[in-house]
PDB file of N, CA and C in Angstrom:
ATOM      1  N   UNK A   1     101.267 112.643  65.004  1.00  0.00           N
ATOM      2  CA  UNK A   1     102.012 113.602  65.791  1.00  0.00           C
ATOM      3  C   UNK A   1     102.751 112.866  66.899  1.00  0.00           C
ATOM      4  N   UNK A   2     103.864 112.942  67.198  1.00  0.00           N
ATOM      5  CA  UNK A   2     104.827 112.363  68.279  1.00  0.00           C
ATOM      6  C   UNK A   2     105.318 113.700  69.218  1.00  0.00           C
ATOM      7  N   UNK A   3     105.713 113.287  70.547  1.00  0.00           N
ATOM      8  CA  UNK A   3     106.321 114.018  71.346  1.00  0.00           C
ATOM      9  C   UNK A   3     106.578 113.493  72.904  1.00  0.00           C
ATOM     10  N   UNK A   4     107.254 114.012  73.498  1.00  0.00           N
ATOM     11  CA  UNK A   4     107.579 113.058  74.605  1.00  0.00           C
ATOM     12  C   UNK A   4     106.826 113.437  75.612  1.00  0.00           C
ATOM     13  N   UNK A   5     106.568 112.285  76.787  1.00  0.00           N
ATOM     14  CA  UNK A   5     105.498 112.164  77.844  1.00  0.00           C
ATOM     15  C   UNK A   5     106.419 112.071  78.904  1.00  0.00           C
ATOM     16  N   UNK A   6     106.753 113.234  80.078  1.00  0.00           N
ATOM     17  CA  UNK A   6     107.329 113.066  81.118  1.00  0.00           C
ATOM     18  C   UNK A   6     106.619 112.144  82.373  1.00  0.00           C
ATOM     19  N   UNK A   7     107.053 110.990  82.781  1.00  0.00           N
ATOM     20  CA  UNK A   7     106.600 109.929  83.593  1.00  0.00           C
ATOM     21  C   UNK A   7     107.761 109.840  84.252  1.00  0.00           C
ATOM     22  N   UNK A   8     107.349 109.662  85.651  1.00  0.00           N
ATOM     23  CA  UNK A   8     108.243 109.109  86.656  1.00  0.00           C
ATOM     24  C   UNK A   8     107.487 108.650  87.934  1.00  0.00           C
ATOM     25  N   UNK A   9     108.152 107.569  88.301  1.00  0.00           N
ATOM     26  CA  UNK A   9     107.733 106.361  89.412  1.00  0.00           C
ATOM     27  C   UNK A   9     108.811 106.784  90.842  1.00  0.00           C
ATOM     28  N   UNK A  10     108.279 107.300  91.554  1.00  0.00           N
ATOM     29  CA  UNK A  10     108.974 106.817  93.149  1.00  0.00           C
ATOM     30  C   UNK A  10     108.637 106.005  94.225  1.00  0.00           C
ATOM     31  N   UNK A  11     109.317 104.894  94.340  1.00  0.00           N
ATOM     32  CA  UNK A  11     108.806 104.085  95.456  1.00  0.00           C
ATOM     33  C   UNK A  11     108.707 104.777  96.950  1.00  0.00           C
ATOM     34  N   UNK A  12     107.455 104.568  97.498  1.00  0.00           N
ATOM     35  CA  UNK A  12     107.575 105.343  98.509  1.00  0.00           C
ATOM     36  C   UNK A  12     106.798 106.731  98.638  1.00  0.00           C
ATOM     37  N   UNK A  13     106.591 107.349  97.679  1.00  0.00           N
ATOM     38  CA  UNK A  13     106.147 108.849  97.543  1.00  0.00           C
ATOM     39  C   UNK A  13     104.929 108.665  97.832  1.00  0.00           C
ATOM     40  N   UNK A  14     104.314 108.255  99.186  1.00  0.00           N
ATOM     41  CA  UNK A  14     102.890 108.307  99.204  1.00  0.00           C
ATOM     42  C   UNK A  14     102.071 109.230  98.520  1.00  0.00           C
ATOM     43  N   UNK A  15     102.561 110.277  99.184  1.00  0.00           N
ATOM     44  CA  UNK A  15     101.675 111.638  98.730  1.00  0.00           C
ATOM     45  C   UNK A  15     101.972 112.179  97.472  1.00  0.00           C
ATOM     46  N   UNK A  16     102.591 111.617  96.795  1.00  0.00           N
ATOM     47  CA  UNK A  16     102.798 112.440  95.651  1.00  0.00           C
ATOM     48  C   UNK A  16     103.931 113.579  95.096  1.00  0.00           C
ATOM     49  N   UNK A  17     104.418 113.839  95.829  1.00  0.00           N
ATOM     50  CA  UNK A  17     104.782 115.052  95.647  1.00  0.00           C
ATOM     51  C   UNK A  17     106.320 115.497  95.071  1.00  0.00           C
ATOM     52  N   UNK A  18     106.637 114.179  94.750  1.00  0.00           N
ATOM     53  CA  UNK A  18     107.945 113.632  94.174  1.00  0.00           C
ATOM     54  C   UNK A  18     109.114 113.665  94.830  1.00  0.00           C
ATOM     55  N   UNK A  19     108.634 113.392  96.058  1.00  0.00           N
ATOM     56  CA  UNK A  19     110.127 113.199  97.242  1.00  0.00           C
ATOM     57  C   UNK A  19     109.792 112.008  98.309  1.00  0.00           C
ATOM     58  N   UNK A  20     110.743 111.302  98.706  1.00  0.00           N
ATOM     59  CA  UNK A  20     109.959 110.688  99.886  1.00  0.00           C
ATOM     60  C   UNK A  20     110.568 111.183 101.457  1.00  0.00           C
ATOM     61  N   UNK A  21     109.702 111.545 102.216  1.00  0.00           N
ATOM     62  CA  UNK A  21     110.264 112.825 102.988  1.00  0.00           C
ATOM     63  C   UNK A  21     109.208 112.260 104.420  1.00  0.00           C
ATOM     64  N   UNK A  22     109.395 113.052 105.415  1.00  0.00           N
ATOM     65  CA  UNK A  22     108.576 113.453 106.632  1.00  0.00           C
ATOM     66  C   UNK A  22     107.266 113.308 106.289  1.00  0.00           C
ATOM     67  N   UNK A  23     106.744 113.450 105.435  1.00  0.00           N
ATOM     68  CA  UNK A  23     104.977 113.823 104.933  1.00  0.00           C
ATOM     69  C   UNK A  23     104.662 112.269 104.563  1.00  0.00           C
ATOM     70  N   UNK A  24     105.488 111.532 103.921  1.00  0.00           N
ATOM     71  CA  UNK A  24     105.136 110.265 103.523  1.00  0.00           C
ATOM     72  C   UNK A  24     104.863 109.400 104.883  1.00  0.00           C
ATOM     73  N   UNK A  25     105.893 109.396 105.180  1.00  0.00           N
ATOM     74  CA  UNK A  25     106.162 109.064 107.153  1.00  0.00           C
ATOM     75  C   UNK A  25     104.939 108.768 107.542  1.00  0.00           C
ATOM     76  N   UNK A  26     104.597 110.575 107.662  1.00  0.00           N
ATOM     77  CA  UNK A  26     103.443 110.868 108.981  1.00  0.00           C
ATOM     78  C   UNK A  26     101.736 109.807 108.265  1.00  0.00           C
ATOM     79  N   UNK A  27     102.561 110.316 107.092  1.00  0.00           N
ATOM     80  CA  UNK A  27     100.804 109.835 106.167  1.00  0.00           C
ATOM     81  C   UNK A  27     100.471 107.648 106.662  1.00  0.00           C
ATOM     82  N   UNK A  28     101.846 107.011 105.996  1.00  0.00           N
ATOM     83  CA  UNK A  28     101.896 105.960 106.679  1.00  0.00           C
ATOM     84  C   UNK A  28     101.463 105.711 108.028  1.00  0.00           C
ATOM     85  N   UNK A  29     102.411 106.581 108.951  1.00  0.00           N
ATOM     86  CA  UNK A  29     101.776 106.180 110.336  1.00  0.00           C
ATOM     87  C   UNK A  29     100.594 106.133 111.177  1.00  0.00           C
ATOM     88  N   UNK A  30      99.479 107.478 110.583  1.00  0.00           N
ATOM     89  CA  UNK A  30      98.696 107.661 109.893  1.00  0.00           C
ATOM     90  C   UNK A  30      97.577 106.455 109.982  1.00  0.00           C
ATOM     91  N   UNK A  31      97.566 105.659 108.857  1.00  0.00           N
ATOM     92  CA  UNK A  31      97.363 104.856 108.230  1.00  0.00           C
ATOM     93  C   UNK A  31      97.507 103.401 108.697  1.00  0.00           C
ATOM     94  N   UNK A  32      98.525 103.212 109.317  1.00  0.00           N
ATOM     95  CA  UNK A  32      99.192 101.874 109.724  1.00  0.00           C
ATOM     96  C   UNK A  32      98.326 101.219 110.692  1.00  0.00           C
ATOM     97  N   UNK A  33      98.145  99.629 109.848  1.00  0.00           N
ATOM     98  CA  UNK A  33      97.054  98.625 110.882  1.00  0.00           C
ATOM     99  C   UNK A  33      95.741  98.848 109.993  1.00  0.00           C
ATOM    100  N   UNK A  34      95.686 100.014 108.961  1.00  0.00           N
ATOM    101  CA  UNK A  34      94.463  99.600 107.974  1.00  0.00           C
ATOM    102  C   UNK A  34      94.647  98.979 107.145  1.00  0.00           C
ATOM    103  N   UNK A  35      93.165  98.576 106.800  1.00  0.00           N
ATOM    104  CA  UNK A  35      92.772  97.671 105.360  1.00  0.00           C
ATOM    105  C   UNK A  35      92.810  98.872 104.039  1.00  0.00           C
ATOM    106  N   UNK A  36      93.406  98.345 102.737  1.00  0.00           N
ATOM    107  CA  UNK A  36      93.619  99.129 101.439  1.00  0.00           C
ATOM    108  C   UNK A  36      92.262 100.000 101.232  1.00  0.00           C
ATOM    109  N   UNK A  37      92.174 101.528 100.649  1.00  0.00           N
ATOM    110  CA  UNK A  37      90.454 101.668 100.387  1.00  0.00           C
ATOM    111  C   UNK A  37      90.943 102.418  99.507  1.00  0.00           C
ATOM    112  N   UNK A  38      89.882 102.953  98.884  1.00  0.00           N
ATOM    113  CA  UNK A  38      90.284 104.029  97.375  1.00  0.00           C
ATOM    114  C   UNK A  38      90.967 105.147  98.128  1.00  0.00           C
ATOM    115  N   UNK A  39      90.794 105.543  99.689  1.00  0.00           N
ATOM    116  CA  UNK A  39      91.480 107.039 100.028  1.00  0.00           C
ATOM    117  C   UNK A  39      92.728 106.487 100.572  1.00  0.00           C
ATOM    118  N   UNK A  40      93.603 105.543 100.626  1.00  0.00           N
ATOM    119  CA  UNK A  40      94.728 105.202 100.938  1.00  0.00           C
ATOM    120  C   UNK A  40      95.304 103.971 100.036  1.00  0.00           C
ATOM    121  N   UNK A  41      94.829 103.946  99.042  1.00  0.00           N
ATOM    122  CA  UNK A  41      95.616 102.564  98.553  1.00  0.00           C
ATOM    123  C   UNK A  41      96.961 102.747  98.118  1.00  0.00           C
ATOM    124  N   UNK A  42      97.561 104.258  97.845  1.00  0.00           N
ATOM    125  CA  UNK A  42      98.743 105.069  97.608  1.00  0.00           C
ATOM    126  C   UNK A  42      99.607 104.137  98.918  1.00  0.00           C
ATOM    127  N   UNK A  43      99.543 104.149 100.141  1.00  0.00           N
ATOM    128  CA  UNK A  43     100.017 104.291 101.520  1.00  0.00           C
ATOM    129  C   UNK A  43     100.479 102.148 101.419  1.00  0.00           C
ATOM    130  N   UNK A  44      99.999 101.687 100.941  1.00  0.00           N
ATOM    131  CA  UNK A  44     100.385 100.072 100.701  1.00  0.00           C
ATOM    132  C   UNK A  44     101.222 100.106  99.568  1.00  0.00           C
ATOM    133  N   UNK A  45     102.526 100.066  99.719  1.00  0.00           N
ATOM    134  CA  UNK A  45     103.727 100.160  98.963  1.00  0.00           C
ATOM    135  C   UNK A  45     104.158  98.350  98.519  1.00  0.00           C
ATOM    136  N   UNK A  46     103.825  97.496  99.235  1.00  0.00           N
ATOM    137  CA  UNK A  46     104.150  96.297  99.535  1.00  0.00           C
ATOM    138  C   UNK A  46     102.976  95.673  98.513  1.00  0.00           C
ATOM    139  N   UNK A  47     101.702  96.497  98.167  1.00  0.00           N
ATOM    140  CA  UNK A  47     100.758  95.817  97.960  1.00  0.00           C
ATOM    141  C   UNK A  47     100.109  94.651  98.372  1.00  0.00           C
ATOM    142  N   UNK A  48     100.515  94.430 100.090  1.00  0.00           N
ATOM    143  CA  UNK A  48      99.379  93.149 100.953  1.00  0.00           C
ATOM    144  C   UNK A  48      98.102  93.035 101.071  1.00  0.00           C
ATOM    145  N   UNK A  49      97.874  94.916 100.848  1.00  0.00           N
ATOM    146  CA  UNK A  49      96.027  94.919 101.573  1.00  0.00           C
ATOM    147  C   UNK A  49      96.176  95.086 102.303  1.00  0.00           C
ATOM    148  N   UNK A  50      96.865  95.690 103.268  1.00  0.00           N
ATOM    149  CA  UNK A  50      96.762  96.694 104.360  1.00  0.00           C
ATOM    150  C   UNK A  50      98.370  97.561 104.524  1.00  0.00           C
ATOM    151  N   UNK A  51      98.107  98.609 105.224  1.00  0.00           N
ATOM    152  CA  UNK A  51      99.135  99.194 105.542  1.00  0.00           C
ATOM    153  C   UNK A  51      99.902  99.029 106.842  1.00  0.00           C
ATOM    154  N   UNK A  52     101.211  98.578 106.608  1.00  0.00           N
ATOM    155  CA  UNK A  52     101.649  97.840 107.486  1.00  0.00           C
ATOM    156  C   UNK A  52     103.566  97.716 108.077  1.00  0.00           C
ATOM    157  N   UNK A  53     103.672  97.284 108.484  1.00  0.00           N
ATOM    158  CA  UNK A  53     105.492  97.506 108.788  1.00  0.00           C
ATOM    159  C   UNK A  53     105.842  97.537 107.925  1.00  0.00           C
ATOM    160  N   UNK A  54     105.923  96.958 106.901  1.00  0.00           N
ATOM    161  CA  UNK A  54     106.973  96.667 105.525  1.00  0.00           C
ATOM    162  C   UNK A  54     106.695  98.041 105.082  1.00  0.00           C
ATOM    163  N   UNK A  55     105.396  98.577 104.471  1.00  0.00           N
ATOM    164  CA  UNK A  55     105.215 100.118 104.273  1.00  0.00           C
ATOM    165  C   UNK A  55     106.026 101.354 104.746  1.00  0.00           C
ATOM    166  N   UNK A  56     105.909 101.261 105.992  1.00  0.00           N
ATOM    167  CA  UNK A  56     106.595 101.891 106.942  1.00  0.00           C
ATOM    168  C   UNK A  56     108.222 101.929 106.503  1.00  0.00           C
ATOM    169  N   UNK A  57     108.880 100.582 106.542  1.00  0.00           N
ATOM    170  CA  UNK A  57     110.017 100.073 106.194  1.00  0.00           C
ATOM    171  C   UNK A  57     110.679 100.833 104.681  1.00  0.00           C
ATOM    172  N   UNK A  58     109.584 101.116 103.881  1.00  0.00           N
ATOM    173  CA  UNK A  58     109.975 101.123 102.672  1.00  0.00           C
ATOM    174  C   UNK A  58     110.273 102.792 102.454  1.00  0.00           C
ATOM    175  N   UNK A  59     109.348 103.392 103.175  1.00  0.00           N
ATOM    176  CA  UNK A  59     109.975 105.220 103.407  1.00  0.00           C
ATOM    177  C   UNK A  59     110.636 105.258 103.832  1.00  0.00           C
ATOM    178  N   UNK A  60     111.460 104.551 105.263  1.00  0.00           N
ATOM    179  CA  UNK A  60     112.749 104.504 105.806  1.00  0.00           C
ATOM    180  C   UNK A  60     113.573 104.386 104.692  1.00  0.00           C
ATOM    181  N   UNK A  61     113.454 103.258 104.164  1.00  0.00           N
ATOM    182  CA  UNK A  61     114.745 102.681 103.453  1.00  0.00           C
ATOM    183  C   UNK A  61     114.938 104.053 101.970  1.00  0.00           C
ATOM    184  N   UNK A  62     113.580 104.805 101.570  1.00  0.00           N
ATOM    185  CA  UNK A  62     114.067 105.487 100.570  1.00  0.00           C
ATOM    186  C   UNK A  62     113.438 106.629 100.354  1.00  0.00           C
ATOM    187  N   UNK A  63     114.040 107.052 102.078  1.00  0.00           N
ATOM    188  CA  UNK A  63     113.997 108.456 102.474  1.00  0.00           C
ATOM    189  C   UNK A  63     115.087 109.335 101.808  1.00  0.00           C
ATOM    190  N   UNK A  64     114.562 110.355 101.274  1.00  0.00           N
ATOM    191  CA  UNK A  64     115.962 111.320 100.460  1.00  0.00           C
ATOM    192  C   UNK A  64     115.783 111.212  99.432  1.00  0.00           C
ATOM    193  N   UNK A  65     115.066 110.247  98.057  1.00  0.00           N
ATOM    194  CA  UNK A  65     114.849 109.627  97.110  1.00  0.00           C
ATOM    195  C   UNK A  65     113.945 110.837  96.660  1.00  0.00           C
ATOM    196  N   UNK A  66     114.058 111.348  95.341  1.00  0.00           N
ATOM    197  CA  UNK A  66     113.343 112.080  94.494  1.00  0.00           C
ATOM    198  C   UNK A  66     113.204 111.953  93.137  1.00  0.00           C
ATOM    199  N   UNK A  67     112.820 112.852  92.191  1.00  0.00           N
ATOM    200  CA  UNK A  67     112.727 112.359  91.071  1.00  0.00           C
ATOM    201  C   UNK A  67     112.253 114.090  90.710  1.00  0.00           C
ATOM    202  N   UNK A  68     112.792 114.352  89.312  1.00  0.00           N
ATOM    203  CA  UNK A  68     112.404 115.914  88.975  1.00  0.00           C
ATOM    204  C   UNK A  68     111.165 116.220  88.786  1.00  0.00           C
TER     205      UNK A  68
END
């Protein structure tokens, strides 16, 4: 049996929710100056192991960015 699997990737979309918006922001800032754990490893966009400027940097840069 075949059929298609809707998948989509947004850089940035901490939370999920398929936008990167105000909520991603707050969640980063949030967050920022911690070490990676299973309840934030979403929030390290950079993947360093912690959440950190570049993170931060990366919702700026692709704020407005969605996906259907």
């Amino acid at each position: 049996q075949h059929g298609d699997v809707p998948f989509g990737f947004l850089t940035a979309d901490v939370n999920g929710n398929r936008i990167v918006d105000r909520p991603d922001l707050q969640q980063l800032q949030a967050d920022r100056g911690q070490p990676v754990t299973a309840a934030n490893f979403r929030d390290d966009i950079n993947l360093s192991g912690i959440v950190d400027r570049p993170d931060v940097q990366s919702v700026h840069t692709n704020r407005g960015h969605s996906i259907p």
